[in-house]
Protein backbone atom coordinates (compact mmCIF):
# COMPACT_ATOMS: atom_id res chain seq x y z
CA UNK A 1 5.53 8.31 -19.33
CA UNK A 2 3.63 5.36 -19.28
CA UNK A 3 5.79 3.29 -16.84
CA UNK A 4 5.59 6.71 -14.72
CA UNK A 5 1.72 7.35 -14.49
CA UNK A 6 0.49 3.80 -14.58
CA UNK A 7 3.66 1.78 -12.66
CA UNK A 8 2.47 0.28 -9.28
CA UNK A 9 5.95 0.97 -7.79
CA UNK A 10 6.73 4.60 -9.04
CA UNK A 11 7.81 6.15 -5.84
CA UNK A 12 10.13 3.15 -5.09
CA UNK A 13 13.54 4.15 -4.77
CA UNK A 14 14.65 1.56 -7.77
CA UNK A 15 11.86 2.19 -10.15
CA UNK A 16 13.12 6.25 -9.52
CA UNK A 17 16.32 5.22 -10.50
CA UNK A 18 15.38 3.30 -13.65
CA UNK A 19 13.57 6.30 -14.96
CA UNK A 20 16.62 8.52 -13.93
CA UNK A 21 19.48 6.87 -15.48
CA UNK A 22 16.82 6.08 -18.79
CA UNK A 23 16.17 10.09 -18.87
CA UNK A 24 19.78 10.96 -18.44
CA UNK A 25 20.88 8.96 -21.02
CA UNK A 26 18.21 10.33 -23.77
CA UNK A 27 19.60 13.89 -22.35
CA UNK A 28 23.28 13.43 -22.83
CA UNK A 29 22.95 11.71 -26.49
CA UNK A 30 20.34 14.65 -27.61
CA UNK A 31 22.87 17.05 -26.13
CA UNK A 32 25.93 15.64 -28.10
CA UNK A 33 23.45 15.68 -31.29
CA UNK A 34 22.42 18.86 -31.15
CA UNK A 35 25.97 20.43 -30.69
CA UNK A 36 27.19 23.15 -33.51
CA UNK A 37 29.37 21.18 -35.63
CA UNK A 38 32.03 23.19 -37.73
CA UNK A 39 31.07 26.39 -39.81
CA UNK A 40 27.67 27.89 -39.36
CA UNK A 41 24.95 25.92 -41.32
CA UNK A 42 20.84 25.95 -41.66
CA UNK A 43 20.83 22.93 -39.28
CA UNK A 44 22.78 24.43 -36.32
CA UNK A 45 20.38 27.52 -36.69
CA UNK A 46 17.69 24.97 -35.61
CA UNK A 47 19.54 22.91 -33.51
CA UNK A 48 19.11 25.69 -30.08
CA UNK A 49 15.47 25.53 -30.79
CA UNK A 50 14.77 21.84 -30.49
CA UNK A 51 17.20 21.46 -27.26
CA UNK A 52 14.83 24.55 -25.90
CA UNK A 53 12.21 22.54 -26.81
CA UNK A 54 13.16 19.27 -25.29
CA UNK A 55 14.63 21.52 -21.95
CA UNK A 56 10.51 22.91 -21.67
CA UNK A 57 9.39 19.10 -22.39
CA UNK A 58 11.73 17.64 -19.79
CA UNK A 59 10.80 19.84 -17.13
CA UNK A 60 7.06 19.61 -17.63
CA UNK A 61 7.68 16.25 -17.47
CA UNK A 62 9.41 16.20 -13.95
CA UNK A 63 6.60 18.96 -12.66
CA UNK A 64 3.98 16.49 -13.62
CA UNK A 65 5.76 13.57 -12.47
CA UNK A 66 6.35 15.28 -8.80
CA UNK A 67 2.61 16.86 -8.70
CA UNK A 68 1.00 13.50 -9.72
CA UNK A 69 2.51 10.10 -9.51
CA UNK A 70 5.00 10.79 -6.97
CA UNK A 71 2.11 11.69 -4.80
CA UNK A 72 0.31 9.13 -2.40
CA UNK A 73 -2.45 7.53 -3.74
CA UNK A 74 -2.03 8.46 -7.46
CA UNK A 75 -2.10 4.76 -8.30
CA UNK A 76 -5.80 4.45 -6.55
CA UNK A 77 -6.50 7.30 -9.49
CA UNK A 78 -4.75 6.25 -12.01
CA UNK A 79 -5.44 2.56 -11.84
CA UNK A 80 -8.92 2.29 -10.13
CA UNK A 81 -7.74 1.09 -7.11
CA UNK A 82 -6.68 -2.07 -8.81
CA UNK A 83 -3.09 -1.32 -10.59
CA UNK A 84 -3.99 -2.63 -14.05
CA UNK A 85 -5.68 0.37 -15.57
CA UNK A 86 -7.60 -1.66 -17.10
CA UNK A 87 -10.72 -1.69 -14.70
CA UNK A 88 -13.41 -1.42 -17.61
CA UNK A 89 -11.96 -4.47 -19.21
CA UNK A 90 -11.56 -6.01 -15.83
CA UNK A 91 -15.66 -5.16 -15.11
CA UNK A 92 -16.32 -6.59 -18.73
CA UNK A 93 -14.42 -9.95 -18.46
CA UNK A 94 -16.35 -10.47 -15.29
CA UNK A 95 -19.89 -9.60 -16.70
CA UNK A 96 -21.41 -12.63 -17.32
CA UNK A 97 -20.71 -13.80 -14.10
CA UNK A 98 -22.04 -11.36 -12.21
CA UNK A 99 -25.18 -12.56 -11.88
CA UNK A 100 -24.35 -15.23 -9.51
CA UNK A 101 -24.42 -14.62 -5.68
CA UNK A 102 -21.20 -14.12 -4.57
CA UNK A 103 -20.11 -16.58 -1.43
CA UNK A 104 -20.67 -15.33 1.86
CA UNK A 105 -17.41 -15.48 3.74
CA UNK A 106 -16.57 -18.02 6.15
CA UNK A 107 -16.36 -17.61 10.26
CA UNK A 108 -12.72 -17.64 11.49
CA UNK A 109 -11.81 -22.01 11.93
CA UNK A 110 -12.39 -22.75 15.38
CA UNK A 111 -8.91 -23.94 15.80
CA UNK A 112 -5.91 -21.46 17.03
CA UNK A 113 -3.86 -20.23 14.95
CA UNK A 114 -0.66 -18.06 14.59
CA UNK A 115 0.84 -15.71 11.96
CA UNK A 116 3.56 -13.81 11.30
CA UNK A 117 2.83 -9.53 10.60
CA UNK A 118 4.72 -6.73 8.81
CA UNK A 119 3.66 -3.38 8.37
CA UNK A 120 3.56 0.63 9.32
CA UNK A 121 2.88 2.54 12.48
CA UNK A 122 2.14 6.35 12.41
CA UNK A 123 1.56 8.17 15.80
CA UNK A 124 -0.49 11.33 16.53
CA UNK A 125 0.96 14.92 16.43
CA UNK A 126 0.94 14.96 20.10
CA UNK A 127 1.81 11.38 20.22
CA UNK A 128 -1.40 10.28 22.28
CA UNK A 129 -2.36 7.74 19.55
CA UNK A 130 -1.44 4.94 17.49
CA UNK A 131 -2.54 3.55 14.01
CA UNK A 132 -1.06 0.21 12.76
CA UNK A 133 -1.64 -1.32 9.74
CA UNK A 134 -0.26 -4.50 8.87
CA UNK A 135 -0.52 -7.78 6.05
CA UNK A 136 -0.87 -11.05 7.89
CA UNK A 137 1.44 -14.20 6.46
CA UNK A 138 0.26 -17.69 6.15
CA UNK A 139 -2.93 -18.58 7.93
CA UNK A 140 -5.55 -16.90 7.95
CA UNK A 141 -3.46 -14.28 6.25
CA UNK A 142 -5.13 -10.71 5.28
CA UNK A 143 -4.66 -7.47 7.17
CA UNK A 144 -5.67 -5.85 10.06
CA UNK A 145 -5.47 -2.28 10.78
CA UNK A 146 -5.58 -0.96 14.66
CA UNK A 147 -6.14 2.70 16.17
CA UNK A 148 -5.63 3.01 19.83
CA UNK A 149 -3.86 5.68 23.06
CA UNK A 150 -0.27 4.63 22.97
CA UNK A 151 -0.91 3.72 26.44
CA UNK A 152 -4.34 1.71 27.99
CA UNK A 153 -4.67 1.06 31.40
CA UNK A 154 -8.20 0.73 32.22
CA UNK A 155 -10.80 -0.72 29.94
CA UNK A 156 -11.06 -2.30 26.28
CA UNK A 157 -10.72 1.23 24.53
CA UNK A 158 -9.28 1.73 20.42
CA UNK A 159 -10.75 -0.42 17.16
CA UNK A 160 -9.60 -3.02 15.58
CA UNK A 161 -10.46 -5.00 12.05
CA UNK A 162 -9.05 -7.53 10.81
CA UNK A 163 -10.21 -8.68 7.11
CA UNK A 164 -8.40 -12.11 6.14
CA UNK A 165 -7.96 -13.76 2.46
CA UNK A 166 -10.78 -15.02 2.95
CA UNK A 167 -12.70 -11.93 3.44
CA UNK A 168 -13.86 -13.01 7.13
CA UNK A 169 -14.00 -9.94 8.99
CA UNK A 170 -13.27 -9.77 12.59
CA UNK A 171 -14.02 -6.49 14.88
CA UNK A 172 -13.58 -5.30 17.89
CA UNK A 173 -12.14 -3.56 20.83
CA UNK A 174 -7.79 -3.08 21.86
CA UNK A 175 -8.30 -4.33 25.33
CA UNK A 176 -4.33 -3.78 25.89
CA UNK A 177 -1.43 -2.24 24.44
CA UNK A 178 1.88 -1.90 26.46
CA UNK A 179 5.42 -2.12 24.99
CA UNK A 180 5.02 -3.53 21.66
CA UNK A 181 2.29 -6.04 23.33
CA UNK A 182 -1.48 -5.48 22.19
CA UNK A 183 -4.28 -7.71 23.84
CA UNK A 184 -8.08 -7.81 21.18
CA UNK A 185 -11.15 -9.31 21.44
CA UNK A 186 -13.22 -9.49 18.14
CA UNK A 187 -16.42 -10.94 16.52
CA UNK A 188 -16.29 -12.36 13.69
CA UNK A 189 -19.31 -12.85 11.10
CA UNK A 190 -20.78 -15.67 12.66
CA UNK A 191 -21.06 -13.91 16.33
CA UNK A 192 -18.14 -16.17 17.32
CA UNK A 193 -15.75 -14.55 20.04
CA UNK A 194 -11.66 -14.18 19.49
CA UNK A 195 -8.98 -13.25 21.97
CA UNK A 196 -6.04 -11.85 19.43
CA UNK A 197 -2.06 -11.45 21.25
CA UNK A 198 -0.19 -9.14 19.41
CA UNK A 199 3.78 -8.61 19.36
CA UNK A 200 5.19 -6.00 17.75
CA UNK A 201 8.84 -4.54 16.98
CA UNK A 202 10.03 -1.93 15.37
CA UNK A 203 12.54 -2.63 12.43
CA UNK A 204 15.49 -0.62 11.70
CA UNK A 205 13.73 0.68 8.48
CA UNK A 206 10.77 2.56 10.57
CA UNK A 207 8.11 -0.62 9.50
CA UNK A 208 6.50 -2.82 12.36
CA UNK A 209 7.29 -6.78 12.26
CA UNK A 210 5.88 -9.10 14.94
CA UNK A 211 3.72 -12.33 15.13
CA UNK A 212 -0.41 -12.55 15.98
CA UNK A 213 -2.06 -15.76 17.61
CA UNK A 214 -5.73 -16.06 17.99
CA UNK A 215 -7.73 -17.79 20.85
CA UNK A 216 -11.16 -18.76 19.70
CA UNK A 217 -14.44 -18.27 22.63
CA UNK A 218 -17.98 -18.42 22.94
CA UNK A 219 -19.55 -18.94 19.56
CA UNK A 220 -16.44 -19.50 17.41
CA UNK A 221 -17.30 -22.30 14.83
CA UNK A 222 -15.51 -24.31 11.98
CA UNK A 223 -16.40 -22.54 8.62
């Protein structure tokens, strides 16, 4: 129950199968205890009674497991957003520190640079718009998410953020988006300018790979 309601990776195919085979095997070694065994006796008058009672337990078990952590964002709930559980503690460790100003992020490096993406696309009911929302590898890693039309053929039209490890921010406008190619400017913290190519492909298991480079302009600066 614990591994259920406070696992980061509940709904993962393997983690379902770990608690499957685990539940199964409890099930089939309570079932062979609890058979009648030879002439009637005080014990096997009890015996239908506690595999009732572990039939009700099991599937109160699997309602709350389907209502709660199966469903998205239970971990945000149970965990405080942070997948420990142990957020209080987590606030307490930190106390005496948290006095001190915290450091104000960094502008983007003035320099170019180019990264590798991976993440999920969802489309619109009626298909007339995109969200994407994707982790950035390497440098300046982060994530970026990105709503725009599937299709833009006039002006800069959409939004786009971008928040790297750093936590430098960049936002802006999807200037272009065309088969699997999105064209961005953003402004990043410092009012410094960035022109952001994106390439995307689908993969065979529905997720979005591709690669982003960055093209710093007016008022980009080395943080």
């Amino acid at each position: 129950m614990h591994g259920i309601g406070n696992g980061t990776d509940t709904r993962a195919p393997w983690a379902l199968a770990i608690y499957g085979i685990s539940v199964a095997l409890v099930v089939v070694l309570l079932a062979l205890r609890l058979r009648p065994r030879g002439i009637a006796r005080p014990a096997n008058l009890i015996r239908p009674a506690v595999g009732g009672l572990a039939l009700v337990a099991l599937v109160a078990a699997g309602v709350w497991t389907y209502a709660g952590p199966m469903q998205p964002g239970w971990n945000a709930v149970a965990n405080n957003g942070h997948g420990s559980g142990s957020a209080t503690a987590a606030t307490s460790a930190t106390a005496p520190s948290a006095v001190a100003k915290a450091p104000q992020p960094a502008p983007l490096a003035a320099q170019a640079f180019t990264a590798d993406l991976a993440g999920s696309l969802q489309q619109s009911a009626d298909g007339g718009t995109l969200l994407i929302d994707a982790n950035i590898a390497g440098t300046p890693g982060g994530r970026f998410q990105l709503q725009a039309p599937a299709t833009i053929d006039g002006g800069p039209s959409g939004t786009f953020k971008m928040r790297t490890a750093a936590g430098t921010t960049c936002v802006g406008k999807v200037a272009t988006l065309r088969r699997g190619q999105v064209g961005v400017t953003c402004t990043d913290q410092a009012g410094g300018t960035w022109t952001i190519a994106i390439q995307l492909e689908l993969a065979q298991d529905g997720t979005i790979i591709g690669r982003m480079s960055g093209q710093p302009g007016k008022g980009a600066a080395a943080g």
